[in-house]
Protein backbone atom coordinates (compact mmCIF):
# COMPACT_ATOMS: atom_id res chain seq x y z
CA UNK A 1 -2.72 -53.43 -33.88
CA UNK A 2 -2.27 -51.45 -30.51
CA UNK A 3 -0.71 -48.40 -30.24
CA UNK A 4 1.41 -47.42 -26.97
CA UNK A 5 0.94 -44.02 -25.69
CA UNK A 6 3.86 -42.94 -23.20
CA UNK A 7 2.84 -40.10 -20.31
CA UNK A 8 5.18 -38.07 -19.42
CA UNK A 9 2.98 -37.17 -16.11
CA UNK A 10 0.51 -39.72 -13.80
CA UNK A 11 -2.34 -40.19 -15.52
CA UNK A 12 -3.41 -42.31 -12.46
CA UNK A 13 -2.34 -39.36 -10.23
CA UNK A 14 -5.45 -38.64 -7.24
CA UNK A 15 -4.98 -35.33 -5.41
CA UNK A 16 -7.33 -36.89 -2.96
CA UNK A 17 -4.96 -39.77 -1.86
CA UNK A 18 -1.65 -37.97 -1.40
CA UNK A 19 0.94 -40.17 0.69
CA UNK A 20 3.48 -38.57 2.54
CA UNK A 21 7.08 -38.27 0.89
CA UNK A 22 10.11 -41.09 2.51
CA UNK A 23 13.26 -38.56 2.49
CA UNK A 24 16.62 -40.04 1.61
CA UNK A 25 17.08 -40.46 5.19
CA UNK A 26 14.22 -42.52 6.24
CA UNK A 27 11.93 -39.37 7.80
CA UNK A 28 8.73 -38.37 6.62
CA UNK A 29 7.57 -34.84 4.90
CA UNK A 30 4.34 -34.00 5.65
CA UNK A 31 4.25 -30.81 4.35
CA UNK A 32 5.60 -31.65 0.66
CA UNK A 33 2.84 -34.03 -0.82
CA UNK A 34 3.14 -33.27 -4.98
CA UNK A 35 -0.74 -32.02 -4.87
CA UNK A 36 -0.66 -30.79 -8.30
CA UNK A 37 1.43 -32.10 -11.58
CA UNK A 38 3.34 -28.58 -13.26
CA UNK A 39 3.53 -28.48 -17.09
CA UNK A 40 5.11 -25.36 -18.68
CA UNK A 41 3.74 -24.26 -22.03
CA UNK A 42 5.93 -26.57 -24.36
CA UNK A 43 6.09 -29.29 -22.88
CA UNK A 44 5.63 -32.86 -23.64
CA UNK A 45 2.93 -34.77 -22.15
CA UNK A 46 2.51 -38.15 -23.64
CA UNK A 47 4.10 -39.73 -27.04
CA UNK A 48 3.51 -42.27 -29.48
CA UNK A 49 5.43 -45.05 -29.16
CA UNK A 50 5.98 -48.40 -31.69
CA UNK A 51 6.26 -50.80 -28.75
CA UNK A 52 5.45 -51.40 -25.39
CA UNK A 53 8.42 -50.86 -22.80
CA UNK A 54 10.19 -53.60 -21.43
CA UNK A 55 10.17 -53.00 -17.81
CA UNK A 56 13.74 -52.67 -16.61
CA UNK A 57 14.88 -51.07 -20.07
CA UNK A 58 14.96 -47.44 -18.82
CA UNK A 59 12.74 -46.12 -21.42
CA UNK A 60 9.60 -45.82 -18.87
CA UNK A 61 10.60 -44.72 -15.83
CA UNK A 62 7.00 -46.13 -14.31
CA UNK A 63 4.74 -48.78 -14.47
CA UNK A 64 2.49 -46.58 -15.28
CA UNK A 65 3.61 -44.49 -17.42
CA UNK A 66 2.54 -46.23 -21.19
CA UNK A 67 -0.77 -47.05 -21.95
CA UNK A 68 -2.45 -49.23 -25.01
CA UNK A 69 -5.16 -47.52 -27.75
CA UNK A 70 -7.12 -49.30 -30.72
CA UNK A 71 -6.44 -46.39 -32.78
CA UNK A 72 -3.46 -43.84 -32.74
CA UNK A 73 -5.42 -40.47 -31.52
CA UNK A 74 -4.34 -38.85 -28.99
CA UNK A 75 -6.75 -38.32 -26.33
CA UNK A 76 -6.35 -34.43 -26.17
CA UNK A 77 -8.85 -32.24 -24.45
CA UNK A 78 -8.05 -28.43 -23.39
CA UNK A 79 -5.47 -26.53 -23.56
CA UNK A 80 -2.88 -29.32 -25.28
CA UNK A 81 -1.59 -29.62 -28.75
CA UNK A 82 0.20 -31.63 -31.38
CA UNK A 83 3.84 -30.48 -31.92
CA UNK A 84 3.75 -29.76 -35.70
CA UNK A 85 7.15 -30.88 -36.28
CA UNK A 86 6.82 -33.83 -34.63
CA UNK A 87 3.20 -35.57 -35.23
CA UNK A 88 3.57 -38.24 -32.25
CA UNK A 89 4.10 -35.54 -29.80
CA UNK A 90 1.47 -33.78 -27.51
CA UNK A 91 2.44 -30.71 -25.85
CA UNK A 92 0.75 -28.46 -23.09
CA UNK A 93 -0.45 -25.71 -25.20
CA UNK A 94 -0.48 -23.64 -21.89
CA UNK A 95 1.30 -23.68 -18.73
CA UNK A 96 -0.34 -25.27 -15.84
CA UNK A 97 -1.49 -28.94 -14.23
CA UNK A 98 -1.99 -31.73 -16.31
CA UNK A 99 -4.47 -34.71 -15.87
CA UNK A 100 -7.09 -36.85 -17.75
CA UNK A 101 -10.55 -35.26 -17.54
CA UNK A 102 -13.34 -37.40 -18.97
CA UNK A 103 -11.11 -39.74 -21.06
CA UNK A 104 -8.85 -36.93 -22.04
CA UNK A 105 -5.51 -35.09 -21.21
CA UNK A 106 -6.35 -31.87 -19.92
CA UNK A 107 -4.26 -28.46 -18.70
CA UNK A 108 -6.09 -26.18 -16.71
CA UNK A 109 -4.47 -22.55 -16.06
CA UNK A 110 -6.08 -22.10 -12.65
CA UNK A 111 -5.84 -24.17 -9.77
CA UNK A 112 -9.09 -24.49 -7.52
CA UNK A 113 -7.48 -25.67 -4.15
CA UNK A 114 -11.19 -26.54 -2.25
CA UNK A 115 -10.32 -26.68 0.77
CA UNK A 116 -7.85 -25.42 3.56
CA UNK A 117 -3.89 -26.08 2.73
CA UNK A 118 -3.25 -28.18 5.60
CA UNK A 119 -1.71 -31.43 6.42
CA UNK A 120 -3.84 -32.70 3.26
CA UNK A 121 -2.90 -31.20 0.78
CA UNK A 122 0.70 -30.24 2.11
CA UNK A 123 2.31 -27.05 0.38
CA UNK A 124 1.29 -25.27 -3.04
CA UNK A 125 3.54 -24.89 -5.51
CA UNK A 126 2.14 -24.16 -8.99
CA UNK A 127 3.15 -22.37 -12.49
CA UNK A 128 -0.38 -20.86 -12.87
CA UNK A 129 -3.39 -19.05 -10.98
CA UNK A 130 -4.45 -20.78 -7.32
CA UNK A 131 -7.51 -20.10 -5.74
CA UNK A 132 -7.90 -21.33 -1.93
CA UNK A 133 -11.64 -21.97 -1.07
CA UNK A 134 -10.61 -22.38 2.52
CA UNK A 135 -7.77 -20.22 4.38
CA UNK A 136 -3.68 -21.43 4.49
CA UNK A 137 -2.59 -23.24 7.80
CA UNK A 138 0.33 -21.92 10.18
CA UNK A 139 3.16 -23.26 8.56
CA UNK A 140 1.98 -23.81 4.61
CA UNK A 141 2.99 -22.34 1.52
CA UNK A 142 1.27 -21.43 -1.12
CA UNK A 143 2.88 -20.35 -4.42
CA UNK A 144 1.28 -19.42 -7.80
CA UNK A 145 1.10 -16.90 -10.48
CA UNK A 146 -2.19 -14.90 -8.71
CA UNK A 147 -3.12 -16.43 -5.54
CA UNK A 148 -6.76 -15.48 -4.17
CA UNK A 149 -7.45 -17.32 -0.94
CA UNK A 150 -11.10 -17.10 -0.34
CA UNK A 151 -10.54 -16.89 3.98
CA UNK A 152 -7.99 -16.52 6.12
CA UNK A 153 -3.58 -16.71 5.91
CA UNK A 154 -2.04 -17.93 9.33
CA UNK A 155 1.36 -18.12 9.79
CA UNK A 156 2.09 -18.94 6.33
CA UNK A 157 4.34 -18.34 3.80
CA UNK A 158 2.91 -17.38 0.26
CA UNK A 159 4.11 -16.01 -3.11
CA UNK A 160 2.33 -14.84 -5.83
CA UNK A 161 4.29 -13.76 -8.60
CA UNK A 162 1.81 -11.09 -9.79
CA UNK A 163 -0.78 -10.09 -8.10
CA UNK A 164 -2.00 -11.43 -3.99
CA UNK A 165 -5.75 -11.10 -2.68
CA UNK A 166 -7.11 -13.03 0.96
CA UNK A 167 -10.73 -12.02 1.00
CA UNK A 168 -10.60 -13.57 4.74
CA UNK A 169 -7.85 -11.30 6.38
CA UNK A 170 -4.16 -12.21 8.02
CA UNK A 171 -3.53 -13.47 11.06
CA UNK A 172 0.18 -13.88 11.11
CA UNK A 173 0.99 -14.63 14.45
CA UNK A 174 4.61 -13.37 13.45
CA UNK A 175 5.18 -15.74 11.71
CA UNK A 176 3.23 -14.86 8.32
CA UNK A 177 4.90 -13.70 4.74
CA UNK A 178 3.09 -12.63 1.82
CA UNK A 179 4.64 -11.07 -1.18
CA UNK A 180 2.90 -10.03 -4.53
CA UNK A 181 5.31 -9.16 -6.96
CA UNK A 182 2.44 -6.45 -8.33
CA UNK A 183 -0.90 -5.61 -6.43
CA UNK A 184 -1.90 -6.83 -3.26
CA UNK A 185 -5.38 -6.32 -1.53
CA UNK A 186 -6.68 -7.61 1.87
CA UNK A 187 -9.69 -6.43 4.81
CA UNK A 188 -7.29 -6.50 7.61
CA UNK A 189 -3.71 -7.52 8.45
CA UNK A 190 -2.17 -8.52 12.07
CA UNK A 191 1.79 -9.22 12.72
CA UNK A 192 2.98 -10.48 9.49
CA UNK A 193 5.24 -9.37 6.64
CA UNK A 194 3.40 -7.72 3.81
CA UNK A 195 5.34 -7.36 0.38
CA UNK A 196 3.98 -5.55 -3.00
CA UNK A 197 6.05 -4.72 -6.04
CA UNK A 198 3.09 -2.66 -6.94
CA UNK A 199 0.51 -0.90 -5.08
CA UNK A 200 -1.48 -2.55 -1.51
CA UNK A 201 -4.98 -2.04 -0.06
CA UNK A 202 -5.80 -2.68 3.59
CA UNK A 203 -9.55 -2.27 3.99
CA UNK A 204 -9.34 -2.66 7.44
CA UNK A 205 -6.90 -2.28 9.96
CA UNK A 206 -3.28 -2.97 9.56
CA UNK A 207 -1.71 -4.09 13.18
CA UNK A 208 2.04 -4.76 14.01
CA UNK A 209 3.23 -5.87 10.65
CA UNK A 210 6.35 -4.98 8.43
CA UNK A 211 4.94 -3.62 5.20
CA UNK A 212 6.50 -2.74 1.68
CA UNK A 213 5.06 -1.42 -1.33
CA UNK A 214 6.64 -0.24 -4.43
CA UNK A 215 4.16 2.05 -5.77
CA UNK A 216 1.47 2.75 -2.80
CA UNK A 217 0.53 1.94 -0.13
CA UNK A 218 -3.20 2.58 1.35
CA UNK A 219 -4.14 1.72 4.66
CA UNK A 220 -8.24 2.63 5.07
CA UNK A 221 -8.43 1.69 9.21
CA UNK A 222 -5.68 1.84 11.39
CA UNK A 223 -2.14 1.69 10.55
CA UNK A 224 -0.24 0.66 14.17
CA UNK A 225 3.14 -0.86 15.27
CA UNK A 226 5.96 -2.07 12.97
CA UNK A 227 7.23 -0.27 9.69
CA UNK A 228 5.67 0.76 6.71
CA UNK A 229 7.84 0.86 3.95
CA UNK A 230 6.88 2.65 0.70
CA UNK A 231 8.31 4.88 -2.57
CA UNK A 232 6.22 7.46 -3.12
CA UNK A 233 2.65 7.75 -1.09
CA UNK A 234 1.61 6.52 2.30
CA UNK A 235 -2.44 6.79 2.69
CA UNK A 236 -3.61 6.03 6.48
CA UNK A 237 -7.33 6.62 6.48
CA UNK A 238 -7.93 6.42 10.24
CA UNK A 239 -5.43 6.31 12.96
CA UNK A 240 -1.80 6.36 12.38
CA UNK A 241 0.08 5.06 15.55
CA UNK A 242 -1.08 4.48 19.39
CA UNK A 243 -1.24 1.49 21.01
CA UNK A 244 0.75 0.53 24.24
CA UNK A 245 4.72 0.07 23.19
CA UNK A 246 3.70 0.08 19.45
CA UNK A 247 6.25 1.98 17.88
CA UNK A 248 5.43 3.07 14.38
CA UNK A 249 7.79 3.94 11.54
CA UNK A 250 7.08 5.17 8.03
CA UNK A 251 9.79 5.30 5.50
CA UNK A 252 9.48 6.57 1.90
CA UNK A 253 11.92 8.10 -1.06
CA UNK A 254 13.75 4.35 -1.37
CA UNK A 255 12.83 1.43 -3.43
CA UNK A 256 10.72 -0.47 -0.57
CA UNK A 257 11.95 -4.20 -2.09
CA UNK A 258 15.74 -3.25 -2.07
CA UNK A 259 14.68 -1.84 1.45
CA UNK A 260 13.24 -5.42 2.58
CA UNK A 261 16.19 -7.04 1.29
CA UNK A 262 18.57 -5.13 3.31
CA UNK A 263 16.30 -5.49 6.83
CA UNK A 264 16.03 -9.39 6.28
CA UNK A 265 20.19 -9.24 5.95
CA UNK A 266 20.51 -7.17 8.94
CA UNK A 267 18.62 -9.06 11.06
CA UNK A 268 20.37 -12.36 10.09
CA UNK A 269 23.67 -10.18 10.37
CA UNK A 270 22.42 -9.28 13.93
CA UNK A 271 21.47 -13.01 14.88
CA UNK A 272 25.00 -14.34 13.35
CA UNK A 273 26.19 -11.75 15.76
CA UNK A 274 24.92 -13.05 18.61
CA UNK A 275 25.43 -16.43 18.18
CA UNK A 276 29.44 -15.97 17.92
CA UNK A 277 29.65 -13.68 20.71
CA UNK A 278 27.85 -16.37 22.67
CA UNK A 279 30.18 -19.39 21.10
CA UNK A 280 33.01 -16.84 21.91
CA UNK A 281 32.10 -16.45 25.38
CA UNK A 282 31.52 -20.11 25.75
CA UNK A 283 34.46 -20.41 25.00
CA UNK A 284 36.44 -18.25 27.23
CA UNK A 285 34.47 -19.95 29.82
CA UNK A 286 35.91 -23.33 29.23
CA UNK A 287 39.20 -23.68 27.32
CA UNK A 288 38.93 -27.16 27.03
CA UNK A 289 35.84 -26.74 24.76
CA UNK A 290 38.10 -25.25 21.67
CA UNK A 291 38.24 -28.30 19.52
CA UNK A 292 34.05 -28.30 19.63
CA UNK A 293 33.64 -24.78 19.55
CA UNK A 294 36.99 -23.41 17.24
CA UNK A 295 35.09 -24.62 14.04
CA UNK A 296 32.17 -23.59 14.81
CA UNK A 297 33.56 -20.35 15.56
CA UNK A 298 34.82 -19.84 12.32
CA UNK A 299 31.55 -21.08 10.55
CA UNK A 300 29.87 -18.42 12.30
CA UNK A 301 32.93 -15.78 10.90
CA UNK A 302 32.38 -16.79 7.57
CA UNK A 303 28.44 -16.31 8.02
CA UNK A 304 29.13 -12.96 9.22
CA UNK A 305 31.49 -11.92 6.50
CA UNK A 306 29.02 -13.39 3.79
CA UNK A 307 26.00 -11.32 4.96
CA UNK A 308 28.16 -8.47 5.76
CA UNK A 309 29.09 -8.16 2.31
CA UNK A 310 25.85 -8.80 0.64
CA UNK A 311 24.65 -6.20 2.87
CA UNK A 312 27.42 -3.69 1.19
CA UNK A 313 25.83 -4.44 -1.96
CA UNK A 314 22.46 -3.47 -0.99
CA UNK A 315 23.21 -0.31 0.20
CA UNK A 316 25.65 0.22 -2.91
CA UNK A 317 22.16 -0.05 -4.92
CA UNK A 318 20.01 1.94 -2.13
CA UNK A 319 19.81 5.60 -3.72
CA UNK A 320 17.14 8.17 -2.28
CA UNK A 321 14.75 8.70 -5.76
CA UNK A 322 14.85 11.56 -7.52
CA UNK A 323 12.24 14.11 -6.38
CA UNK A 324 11.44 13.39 -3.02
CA UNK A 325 9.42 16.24 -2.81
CA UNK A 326 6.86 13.85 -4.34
CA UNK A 327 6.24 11.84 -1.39
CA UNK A 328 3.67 12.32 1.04
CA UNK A 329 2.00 10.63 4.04
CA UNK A 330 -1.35 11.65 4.01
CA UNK A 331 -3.42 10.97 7.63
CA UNK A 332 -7.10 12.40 6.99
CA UNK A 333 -8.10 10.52 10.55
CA UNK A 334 -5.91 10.97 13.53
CA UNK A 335 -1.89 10.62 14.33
CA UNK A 336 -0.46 9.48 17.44
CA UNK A 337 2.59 10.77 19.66
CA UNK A 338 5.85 8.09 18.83
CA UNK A 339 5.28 7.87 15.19
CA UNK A 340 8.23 8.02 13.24
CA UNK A 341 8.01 9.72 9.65
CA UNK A 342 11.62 9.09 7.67
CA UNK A 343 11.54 10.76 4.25
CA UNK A 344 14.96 9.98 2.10
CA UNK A 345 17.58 11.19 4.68
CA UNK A 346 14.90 13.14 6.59
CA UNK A 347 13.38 12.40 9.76
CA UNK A 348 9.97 13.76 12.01
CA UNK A 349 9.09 12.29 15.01
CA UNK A 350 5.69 13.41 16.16
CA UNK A 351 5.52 14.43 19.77
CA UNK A 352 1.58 15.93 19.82
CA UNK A 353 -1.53 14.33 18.82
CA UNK A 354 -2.60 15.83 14.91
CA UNK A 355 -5.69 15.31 13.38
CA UNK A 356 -6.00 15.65 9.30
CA UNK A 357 -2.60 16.01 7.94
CA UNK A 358 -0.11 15.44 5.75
CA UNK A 359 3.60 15.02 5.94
CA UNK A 360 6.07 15.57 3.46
CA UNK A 361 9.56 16.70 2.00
CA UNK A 362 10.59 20.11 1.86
CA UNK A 363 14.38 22.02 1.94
CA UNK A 364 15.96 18.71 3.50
CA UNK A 365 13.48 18.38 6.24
CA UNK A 366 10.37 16.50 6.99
CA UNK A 367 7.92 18.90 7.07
CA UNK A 368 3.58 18.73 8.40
CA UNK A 369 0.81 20.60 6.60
CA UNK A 370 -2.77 20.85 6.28
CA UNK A 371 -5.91 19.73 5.79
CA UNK A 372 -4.31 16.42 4.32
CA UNK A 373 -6.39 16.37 1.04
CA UNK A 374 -7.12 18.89 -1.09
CA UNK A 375 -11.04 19.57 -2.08
């Protein structure tokens, strides 16, 4: 007799012949294809069932979903198990993606992307480890528990929930995020947000980006324009600063992710800001507008209030750490005029070029010392 085996996944699913997704309201999303099938650890794949489905009945919510054996094995390669307490069960024995490899159902715990993330393989989202062979596209995402993308990040938005590496470089464009929620290592970085719950590594340069790290930060080129945002230790191994209009601002003796959180609300505090004023001023233009403009108005007063508050919150959390005497910007290359060093509630803007330095906290100020490591 046949038995019916039900999948609780595609096992007819082709990463190579994604179709783009029909939203509720007839457009198209080209950036959200499915390109890889999740499993958590736990979870059911395929069962054992006494009877084929009845299409219509509800119980298999595809055609494609129950398929017929001669004998009732399951077809279980890596990384999948039988639940023990329930024999017609197989589970993923691991999180990751699921799929038939060589006649079996398979879970791998990395996720080889070959290729660029584009418009063909549309955005990343997976429970595991993703490696990009190529480099991530303006506009992508990529998200994963270690990402490694063998060339170069655009404009793209990627999370890695431990640990970040991009072997290629960033080239934001100002538009670029990348957050590690540990260690995070790249050769260069240009205009993009950096983020690193543990310590980051610029090989290279670092130009005109917003950086925070948690633990350290260690920049071995040039560190020039934006903010770098760190706890304890800022490391700039060639030239801190310069550049025409490139304004550079180190901060340490805060935690650098409670930090990031309360810049992203104050700059959508600032653009709520401006948008009302404008609406207001629209409207005191033209009176006859107020039935358009009145509600949004007081959309726009509600934003404020929202973001204003969360904003409270932050900065109820945001305490200088203890010992700030322990942090230290250390500059063994050169230091430009216009850098701005902010330690806890101190502050040292550098007016002179310096050469092999350090900077660091002492009796409430900001002070500068020499050479900037010890031998």
């Amino acid at each position: 007799m046949p038995y019916y085996l039900k999948h609780f996944f595609d096992p007819g699913f082709d990463y190579t012949d994604l179709r783009p997704r029909e939203l509720a309201d007839g457009s198209v999303d080209h950036y959200n294809r499915g390109y890889v099938q999740n499993v958590e650890r736990g979870q059911v794949l395929a069962r054992w069932m006494d009877a084929p489905p009845v299409p219509g009945d509800g119980s298999a919510p595809d055609p494609w979903s129950t398929l017929a054996y001669e004998e009732k094995v399951f077809p279980a390669g890596n990384n999948t198990m039988v639940d023990p307490s329930r024999p017609d069960e197989l589970l993923a024995a691991e999180a990751g993606y699921v799929f038939y490899l060589d006649g079996r159902i398979t879970v791998k715990k990395t996720l080889n992307v070959r290729r660029d993330v584009d418009f063909h393989t549309g955005n990343i989202s997976f429970l595991g480890n993703v490696v990009v062979h190529g480099s991530v596209r303006a506009g992508f995402q990529v998200q994963g528990l270690n990402v490694l993308v063998r060339q170069t990040v655009e404009g793209a938005l990627i999370r890695a929930r431990e640990s970040f590496q991009a072997e290629g470089g960033i080239k934001g464009g100002g538009k670029a995020t990348v957050k590690a929620g540990a260690n995070f290592r790249v050769p260069f970085a240009e205009n993009a947000m950096l983020l690193a719950g543990g310590r980051m590594l610029v090989d290279g340069p670092c130009m005109h980006c917003d950086v925070y790290a948690g633990e350290q930060l260690a920049v071995k080129g040039r560190l020039v324009g934006g903010k770098a945002v760190c706890t304890r230790i800022i490391y700039v191994g060639g030239q801190l600063g310069g550049g025409m209009g490139a304004g550079t601002v180190l901060i340490l003796g805060y935690d650098a992710m409670l930090l990031n959180s309360s810049h992203l609300v104050e700059a959508k505090l600032a653009e709520t800001l401006g948008r009302l004023e404008e609406t207001r001023a629209l409207l005191g233009k033209h009176p006859h507008l107020r039935g358009d403009l009145a509600p949004k108005i007081a959309l726009l007063e509600e934003r404020l209030g929202k973001f204003r508050e969360r904003h409270r919150e932050l900065w109820q959390g945001i305490r200088a750490v203890e010992n700030l005497e322990g942090c230290r910007v250390v500059v063994p290359g050169k230091v430009h005029p216009g850098v701005e060093v902010c330690i806890g509630e101190a502050s040292y803007m550098v007016d002179d070029y310096l050469e092999n330095v350090f900077f660091t906290y002492a009796d409430h100020e900001v002070v500068v010392g020499q050479p900037a490591l010890k031998k």
